[in-house]
PDB file of N, CA and C in Angstrom:
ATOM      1  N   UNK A   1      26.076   7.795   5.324  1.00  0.00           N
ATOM      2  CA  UNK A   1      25.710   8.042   6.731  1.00  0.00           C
ATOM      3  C   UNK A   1      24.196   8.232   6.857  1.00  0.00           C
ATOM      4  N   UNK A   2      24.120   9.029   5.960  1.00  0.00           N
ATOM      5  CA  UNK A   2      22.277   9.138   6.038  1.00  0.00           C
ATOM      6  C   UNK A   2      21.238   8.057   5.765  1.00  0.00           C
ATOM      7  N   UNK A   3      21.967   6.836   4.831  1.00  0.00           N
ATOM      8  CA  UNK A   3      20.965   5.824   4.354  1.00  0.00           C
ATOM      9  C   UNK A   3      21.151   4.951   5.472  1.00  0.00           C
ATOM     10  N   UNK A   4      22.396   4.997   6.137  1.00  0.00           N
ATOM     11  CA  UNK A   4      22.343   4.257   7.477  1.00  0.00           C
ATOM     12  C   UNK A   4      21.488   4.909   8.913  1.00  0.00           C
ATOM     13  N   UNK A   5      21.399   5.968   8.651  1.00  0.00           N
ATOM     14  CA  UNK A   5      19.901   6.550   9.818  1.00  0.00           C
ATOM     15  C   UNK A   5      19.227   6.307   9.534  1.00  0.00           C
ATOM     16  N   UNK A   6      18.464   6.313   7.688  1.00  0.00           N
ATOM     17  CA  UNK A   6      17.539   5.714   7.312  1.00  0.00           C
ATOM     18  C   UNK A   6      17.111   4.883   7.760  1.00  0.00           C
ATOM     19  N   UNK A   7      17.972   3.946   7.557  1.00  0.00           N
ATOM     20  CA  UNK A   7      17.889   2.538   7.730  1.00  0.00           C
ATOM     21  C   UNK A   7      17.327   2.061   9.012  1.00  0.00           C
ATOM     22  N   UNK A   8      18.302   2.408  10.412  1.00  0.00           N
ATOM     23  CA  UNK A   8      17.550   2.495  11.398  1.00  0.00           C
ATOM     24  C   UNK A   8      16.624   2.763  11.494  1.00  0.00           C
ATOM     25  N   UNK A   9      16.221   3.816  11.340  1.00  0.00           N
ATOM     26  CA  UNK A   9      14.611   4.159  11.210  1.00  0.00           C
ATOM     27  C   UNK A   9      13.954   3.567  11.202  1.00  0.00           C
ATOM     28  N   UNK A  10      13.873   2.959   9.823  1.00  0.00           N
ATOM     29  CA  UNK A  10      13.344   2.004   9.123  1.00  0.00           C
ATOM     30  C   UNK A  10      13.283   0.229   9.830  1.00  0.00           C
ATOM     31  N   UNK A  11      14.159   0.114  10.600  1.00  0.00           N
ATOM     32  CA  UNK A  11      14.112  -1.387  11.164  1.00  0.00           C
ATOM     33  C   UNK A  11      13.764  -1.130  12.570  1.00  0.00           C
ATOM     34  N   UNK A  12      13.845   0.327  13.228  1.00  0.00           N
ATOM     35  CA  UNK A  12      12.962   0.423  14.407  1.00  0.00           C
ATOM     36  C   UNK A  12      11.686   0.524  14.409  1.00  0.00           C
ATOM     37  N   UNK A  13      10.817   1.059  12.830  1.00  0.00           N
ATOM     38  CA  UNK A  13       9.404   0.800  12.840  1.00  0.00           C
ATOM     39  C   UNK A  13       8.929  -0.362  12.744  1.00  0.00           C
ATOM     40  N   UNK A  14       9.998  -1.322  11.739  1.00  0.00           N
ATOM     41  CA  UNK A  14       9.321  -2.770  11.283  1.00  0.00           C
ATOM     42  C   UNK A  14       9.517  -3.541  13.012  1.00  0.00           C
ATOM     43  N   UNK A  15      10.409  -3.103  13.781  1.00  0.00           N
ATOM     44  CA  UNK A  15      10.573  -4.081  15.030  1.00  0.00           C
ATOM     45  C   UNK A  15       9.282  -3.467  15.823  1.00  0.00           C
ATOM     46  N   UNK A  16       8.805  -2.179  15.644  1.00  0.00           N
ATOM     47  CA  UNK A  16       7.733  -1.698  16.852  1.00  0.00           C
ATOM     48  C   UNK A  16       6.503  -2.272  16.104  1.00  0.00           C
ATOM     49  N   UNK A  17       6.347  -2.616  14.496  1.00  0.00           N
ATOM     50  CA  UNK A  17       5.197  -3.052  14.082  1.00  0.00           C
ATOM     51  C   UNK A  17       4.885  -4.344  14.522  1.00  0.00           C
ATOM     52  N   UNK A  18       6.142  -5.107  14.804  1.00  0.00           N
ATOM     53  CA  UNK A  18       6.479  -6.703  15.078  1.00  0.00           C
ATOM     54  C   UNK A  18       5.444  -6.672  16.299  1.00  0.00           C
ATOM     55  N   UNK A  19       6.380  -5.774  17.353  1.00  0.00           N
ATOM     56  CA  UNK A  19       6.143  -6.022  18.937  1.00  0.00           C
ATOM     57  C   UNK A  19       4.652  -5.663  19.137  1.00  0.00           C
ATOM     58  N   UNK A  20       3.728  -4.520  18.623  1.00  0.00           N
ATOM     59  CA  UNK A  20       2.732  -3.823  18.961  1.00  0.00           C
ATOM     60  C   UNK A  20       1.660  -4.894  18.066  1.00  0.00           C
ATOM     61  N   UNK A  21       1.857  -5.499  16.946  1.00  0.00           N
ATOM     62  CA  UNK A  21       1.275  -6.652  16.682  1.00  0.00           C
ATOM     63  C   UNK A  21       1.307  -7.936  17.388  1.00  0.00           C
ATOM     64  N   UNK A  22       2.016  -8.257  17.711  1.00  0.00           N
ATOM     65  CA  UNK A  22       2.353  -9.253  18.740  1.00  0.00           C
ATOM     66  C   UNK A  22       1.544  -8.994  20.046  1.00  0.00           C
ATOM     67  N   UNK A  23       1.586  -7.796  20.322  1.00  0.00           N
ATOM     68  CA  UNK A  23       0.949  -7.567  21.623  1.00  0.00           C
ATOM     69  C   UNK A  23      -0.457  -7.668  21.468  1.00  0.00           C
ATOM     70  N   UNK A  24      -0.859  -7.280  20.655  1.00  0.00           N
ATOM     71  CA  UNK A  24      -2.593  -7.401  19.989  1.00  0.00           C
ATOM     72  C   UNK A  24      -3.040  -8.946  19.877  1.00  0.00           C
ATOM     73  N   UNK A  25      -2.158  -9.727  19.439  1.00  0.00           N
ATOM     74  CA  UNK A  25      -2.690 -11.098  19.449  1.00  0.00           C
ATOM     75  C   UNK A  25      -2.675 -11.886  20.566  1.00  0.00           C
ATOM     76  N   UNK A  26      -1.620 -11.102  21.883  1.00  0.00           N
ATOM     77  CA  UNK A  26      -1.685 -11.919  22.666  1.00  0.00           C
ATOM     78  C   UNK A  26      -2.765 -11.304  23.579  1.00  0.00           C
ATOM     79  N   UNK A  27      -3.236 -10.311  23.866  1.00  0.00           N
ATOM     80  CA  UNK A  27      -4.214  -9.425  24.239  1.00  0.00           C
ATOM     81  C   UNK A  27      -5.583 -10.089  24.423  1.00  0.00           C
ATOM     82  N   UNK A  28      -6.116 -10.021  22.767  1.00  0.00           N
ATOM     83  CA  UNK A  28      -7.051 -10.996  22.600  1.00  0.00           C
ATOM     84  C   UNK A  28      -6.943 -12.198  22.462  1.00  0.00           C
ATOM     85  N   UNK A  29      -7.862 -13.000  22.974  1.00  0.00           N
ATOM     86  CA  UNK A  29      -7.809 -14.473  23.412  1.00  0.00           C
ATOM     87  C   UNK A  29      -8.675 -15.170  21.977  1.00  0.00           C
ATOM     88  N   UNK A  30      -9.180 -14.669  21.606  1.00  0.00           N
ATOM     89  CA  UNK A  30     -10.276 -15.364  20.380  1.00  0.00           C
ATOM     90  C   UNK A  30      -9.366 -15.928  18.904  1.00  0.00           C
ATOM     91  N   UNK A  31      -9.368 -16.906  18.542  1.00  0.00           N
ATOM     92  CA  UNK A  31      -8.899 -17.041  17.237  1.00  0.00           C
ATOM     93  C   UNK A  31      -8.710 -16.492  16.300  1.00  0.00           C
ATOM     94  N   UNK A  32     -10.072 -15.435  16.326  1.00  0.00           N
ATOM     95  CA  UNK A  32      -9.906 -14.495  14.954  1.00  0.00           C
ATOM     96  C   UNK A  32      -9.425 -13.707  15.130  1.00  0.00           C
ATOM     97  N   UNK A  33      -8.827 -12.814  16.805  1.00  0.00           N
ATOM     98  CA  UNK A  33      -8.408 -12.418  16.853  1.00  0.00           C
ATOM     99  C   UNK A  33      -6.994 -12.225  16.743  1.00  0.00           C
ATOM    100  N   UNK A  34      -6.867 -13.238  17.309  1.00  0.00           N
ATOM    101  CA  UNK A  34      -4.762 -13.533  17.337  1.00  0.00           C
ATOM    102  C   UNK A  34      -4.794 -13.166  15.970  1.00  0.00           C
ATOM    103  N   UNK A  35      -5.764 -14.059  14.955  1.00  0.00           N
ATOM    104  CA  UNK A  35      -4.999 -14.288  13.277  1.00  0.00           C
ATOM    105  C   UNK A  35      -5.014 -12.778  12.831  1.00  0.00           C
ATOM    106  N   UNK A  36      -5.943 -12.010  13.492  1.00  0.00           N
ATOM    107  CA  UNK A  36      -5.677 -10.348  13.012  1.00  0.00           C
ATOM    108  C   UNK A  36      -4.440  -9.960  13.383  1.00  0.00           C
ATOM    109  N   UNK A  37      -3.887 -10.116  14.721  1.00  0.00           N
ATOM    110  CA  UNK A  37      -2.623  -9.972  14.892  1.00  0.00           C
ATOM    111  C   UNK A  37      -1.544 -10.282  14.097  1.00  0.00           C
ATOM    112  N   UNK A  38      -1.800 -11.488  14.135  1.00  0.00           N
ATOM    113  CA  UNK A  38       0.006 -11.921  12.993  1.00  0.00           C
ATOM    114  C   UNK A  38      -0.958 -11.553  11.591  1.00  0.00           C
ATOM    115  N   UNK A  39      -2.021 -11.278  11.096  1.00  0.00           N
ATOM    116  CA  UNK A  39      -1.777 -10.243   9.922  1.00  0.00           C
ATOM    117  C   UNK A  39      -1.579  -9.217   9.968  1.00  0.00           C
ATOM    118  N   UNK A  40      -1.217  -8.199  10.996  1.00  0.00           N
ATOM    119  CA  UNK A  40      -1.194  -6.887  11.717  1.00  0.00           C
ATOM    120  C   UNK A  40       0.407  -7.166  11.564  1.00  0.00           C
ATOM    121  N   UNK A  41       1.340  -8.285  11.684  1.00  0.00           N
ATOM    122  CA  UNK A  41       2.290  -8.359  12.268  1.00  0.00           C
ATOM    123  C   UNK A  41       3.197  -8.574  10.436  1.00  0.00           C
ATOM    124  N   UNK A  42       2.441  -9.453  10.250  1.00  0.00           N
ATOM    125  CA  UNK A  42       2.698  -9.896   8.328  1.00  0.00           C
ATOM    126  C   UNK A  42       2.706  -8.240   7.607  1.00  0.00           C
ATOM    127  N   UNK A  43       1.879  -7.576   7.491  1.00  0.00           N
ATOM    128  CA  UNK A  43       1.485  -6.310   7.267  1.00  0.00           C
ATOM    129  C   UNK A  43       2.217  -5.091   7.023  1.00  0.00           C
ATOM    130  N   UNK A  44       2.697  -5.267   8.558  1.00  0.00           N
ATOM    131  CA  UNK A  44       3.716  -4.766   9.351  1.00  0.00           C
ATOM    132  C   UNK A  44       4.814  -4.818   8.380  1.00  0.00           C
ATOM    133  N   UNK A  45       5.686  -6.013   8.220  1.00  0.00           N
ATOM    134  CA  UNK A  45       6.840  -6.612   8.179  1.00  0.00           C
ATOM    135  C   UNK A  45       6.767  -6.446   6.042  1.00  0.00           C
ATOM    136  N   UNK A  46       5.804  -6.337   5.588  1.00  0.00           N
ATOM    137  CA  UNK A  46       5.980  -6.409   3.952  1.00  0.00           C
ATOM    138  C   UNK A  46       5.358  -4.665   3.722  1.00  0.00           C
ATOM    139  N   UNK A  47       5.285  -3.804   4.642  1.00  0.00           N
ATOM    140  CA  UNK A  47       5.350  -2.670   4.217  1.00  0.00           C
ATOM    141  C   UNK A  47       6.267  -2.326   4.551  1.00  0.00           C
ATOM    142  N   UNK A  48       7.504  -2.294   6.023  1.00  0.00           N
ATOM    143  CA  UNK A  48       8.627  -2.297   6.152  1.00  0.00           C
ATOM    144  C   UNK A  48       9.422  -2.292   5.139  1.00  0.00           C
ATOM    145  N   UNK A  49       9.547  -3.689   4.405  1.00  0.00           N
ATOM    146  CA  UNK A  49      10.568  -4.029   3.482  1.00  0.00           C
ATOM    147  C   UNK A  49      10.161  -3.256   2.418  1.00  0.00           C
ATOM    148  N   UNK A  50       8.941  -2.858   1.637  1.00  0.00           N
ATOM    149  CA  UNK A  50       8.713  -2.449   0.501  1.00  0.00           C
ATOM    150  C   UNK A  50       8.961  -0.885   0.775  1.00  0.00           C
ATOM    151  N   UNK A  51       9.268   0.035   2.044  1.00  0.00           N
ATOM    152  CA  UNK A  51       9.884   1.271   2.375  1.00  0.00           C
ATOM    153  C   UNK A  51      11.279   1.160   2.409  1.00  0.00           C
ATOM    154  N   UNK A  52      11.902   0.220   2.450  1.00  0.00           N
ATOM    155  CA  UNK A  52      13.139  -0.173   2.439  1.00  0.00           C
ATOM    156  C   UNK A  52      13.787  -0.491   1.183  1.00  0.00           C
ATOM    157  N   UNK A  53      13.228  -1.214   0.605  1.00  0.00           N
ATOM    158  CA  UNK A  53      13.000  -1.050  -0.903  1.00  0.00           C
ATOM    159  C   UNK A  53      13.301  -0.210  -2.275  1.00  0.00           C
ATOM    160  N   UNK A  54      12.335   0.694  -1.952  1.00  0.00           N
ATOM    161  CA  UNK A  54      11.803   1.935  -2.123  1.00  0.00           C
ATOM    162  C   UNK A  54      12.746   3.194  -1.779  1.00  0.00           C
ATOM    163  N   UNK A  55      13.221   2.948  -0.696  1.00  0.00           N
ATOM    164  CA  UNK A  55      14.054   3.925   0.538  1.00  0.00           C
ATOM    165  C   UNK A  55      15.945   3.705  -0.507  1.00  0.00           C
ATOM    166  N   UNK A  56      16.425   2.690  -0.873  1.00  0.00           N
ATOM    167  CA  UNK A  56      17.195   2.108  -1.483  1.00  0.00           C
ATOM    168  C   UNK A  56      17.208   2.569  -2.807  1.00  0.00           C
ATOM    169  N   UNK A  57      16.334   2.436  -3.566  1.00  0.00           N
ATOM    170  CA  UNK A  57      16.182   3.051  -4.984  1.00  0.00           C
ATOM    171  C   UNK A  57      15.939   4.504  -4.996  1.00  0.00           C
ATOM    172  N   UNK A  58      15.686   5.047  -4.183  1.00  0.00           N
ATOM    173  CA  UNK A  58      15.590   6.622  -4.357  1.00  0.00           C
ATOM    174  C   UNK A  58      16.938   7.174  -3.694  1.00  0.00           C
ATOM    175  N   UNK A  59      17.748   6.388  -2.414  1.00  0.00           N
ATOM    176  CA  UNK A  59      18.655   7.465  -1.645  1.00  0.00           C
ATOM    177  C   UNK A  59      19.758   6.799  -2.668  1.00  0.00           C
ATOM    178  N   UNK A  60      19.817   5.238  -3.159  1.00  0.00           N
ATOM    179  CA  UNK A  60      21.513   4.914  -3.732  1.00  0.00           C
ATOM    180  C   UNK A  60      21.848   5.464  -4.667  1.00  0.00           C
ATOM    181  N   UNK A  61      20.975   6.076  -5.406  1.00  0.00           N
ATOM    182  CA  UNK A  61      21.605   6.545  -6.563  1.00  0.00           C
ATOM    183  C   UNK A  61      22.027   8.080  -6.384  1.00  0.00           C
ATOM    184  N   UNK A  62      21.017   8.547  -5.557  1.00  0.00           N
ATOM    185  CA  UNK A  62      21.052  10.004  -5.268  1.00  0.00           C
ATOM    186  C   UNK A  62      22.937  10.298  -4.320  1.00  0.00           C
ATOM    187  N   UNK A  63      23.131   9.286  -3.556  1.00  0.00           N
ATOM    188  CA  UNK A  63      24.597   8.980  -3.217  1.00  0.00           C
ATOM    189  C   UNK A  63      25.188   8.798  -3.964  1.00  0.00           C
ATOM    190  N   UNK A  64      25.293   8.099  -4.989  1.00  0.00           N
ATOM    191  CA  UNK A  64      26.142   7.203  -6.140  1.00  0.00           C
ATOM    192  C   UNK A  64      27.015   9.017  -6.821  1.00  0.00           C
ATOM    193  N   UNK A  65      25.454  10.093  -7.443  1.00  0.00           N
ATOM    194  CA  UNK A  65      25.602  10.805  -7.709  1.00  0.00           C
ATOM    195  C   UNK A  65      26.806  11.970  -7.082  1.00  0.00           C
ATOM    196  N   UNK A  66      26.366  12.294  -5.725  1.00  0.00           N
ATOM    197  CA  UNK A  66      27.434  12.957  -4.659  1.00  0.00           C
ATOM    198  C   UNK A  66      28.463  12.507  -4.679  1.00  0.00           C
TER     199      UNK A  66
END
């Protein structure tokens, strides 16, 4: 139950990193800017997964245990 709140958690930050990056590129109009965005958005999305990751190897076993 808890790795599934986790979890949420966890896929409501990677979706607000998505959207609030997204919003930055469309914001600014300049090239270099957008590309900061979808790396804001890339960024986003491979620190997500590597907390998820991470989040997985520390709570499954600690369950496995209980």
């Amino acid at each position: 139950m808890t790795m599934l709140i986790t979890l949420g958690i966890i896929f409501a930050l990677m979706v607000g990193f998505s959207v609030s990056g997204l919003l930055v590129s469309s914001k600014l109009t300049a090239y270099g800017k957008a590309l900061q965005g979808v790396a804001f958005v890339v960024l986003g999305s491979v620190v997500s997964v590597v907390v998820i990751v991470l989040m997985i190897f520390i709570v499954w076993p600690t369950h496995m245990v209980i």
